[in-house]
N, C-alpha and C. Protein backbone atom coordinates (compact mmCIF):
# COMPACT_ATOMS: atom_id res chain seq x y z
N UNK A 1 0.83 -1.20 0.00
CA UNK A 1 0.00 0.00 0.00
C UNK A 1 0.87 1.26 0.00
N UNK A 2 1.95 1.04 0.83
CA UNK A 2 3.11 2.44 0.65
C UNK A 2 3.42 3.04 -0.35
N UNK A 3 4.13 1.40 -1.25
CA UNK A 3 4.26 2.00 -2.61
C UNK A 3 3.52 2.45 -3.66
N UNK A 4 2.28 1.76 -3.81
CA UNK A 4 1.39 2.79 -4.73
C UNK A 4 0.77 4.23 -3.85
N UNK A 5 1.33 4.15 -2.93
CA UNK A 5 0.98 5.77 -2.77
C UNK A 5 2.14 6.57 -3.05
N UNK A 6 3.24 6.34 -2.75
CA UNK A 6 4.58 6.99 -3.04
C UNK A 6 4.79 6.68 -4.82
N UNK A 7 4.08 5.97 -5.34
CA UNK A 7 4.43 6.18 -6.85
C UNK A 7 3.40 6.92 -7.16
N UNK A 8 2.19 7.31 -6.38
CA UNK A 8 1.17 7.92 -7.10
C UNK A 8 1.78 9.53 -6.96
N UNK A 9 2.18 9.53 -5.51
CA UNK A 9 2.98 11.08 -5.55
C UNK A 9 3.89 11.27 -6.18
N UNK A 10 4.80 10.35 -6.31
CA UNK A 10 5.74 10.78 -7.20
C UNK A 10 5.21 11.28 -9.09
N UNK A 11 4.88 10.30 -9.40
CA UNK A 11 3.92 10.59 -10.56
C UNK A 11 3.18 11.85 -10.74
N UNK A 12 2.43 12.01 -9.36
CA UNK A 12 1.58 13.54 -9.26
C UNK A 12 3.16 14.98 -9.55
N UNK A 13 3.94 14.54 -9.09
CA UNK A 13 4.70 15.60 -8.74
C UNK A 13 5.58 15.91 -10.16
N UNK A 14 5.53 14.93 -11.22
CA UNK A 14 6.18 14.55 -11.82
C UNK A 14 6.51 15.53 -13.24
N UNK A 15 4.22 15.25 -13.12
CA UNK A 15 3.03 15.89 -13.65
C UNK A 15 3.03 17.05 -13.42
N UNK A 16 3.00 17.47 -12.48
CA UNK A 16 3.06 18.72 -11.92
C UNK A 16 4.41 19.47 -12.66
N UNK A 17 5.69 19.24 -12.28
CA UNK A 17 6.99 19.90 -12.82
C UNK A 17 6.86 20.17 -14.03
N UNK A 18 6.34 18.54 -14.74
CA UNK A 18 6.15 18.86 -16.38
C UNK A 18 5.64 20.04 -16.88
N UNK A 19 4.18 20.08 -16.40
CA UNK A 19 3.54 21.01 -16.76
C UNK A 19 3.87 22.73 -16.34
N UNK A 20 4.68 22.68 -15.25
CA UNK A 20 5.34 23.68 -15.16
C UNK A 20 5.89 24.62 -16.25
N UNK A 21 7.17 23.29 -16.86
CA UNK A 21 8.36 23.82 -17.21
C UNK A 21 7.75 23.97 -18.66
N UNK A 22 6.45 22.96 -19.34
CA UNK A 22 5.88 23.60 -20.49
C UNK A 22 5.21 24.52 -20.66
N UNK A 23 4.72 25.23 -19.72
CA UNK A 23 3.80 26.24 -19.58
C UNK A 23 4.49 27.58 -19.61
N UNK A 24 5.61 27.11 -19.44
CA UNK A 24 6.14 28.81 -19.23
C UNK A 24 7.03 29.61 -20.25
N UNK A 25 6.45 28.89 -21.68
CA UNK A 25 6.81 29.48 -23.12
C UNK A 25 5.60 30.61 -22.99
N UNK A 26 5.96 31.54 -23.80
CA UNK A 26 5.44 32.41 -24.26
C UNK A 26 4.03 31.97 -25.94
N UNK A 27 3.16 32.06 -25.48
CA UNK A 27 2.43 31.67 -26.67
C UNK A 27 1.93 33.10 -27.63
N UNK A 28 2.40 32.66 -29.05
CA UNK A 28 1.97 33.92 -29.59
C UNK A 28 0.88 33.86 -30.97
N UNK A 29 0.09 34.33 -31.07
CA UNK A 29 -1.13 34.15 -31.87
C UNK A 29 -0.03 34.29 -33.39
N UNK A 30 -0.99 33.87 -34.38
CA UNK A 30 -0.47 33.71 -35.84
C UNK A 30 -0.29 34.93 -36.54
N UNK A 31 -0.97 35.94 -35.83
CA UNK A 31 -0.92 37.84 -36.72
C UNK A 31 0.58 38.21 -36.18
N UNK A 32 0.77 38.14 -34.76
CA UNK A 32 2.19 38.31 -34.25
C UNK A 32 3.61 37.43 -34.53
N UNK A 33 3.16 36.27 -34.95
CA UNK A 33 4.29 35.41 -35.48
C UNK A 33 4.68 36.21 -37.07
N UNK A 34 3.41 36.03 -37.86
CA UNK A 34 3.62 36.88 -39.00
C UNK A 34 4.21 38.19 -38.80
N UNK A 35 3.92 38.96 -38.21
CA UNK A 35 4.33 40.57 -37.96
C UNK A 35 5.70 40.56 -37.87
N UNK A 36 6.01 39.51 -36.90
CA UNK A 36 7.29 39.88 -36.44
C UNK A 36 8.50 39.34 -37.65
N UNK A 37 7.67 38.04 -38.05
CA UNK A 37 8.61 37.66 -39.52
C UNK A 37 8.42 38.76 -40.52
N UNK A 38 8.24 39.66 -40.61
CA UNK A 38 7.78 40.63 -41.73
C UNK A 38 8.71 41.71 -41.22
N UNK A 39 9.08 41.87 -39.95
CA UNK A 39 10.10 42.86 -39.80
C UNK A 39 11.40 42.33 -39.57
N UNK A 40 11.32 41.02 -39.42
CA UNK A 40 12.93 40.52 -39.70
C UNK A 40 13.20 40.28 -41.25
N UNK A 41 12.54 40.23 -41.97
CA UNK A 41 12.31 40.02 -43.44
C UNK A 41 13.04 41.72 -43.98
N UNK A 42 12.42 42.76 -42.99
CA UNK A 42 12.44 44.18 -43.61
C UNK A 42 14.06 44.35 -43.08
N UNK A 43 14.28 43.95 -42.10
CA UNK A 43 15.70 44.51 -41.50
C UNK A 43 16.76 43.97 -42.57
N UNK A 44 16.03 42.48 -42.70
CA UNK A 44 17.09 41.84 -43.96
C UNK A 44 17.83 42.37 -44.70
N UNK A 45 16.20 42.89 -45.50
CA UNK A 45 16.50 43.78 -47.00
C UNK A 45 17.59 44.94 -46.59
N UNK A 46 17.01 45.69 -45.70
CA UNK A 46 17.93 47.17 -45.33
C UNK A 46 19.03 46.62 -45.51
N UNK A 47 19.84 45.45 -44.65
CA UNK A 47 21.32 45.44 -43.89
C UNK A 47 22.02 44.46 -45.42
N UNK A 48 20.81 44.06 -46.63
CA UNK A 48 21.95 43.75 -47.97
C UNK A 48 21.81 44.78 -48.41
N UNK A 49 20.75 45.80 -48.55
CA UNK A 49 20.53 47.07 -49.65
C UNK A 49 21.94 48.15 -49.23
N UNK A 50 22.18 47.97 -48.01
CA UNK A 50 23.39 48.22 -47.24
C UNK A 50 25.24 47.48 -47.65
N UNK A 51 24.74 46.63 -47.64
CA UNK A 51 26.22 46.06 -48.16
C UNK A 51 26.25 46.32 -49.51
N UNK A 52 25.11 46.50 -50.39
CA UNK A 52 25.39 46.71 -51.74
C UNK A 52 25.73 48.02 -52.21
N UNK A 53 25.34 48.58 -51.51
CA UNK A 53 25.63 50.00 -51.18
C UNK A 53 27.28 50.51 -51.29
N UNK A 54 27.58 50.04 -50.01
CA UNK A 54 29.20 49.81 -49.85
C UNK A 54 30.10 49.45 -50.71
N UNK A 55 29.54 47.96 -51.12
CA UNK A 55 30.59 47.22 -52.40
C UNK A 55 30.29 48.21 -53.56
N UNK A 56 29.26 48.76 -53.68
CA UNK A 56 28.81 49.90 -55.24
C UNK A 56 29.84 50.86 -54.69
N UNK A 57 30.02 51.75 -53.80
CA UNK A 57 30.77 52.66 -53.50
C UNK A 57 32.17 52.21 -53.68
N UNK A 58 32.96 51.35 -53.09
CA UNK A 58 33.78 50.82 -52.81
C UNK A 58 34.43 50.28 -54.72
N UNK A 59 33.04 49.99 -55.25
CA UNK A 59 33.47 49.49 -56.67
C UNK A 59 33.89 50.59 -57.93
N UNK A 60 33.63 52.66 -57.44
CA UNK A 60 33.51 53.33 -58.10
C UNK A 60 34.37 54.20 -57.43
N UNK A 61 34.85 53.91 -56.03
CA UNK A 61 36.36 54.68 -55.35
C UNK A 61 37.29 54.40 -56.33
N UNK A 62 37.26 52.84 -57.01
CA UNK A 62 38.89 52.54 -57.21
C UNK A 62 38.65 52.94 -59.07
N UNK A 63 37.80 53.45 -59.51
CA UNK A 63 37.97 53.97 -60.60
C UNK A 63 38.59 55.27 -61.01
């Protein structure tokens, strides 16, 4: 009788931690997942429109 109570707590507790340690992501709806890929998408563009920039400059210094 000990042990199925000490495996039932243990089990309970087990349950318990689990659900803890999954619960404590951040959940984010599908408009904000999109949004936020849409401004890492935009920073993209800037930081090559940027290097092309440079190498264009860099390609009309040495002329």
């Amino acid at each position: 009788m000990k042990k199925s109570i000490i495996y039932f707590l243990f089990a309970l507790l087990f349950t318990v931690s689990l659900s803890t340690f999954t619960s404590c992501r951040e959940d984010k709806s599908a408009g904000e997942k999109v949004e936020e890929s849409i401004e890492e998408v935009g920073e993209d563009i800037e930081e090559g429109a940027e290097e092309v920039e440079d190498e264009i400059d860099d390609a009309t210094d040495d002329n």
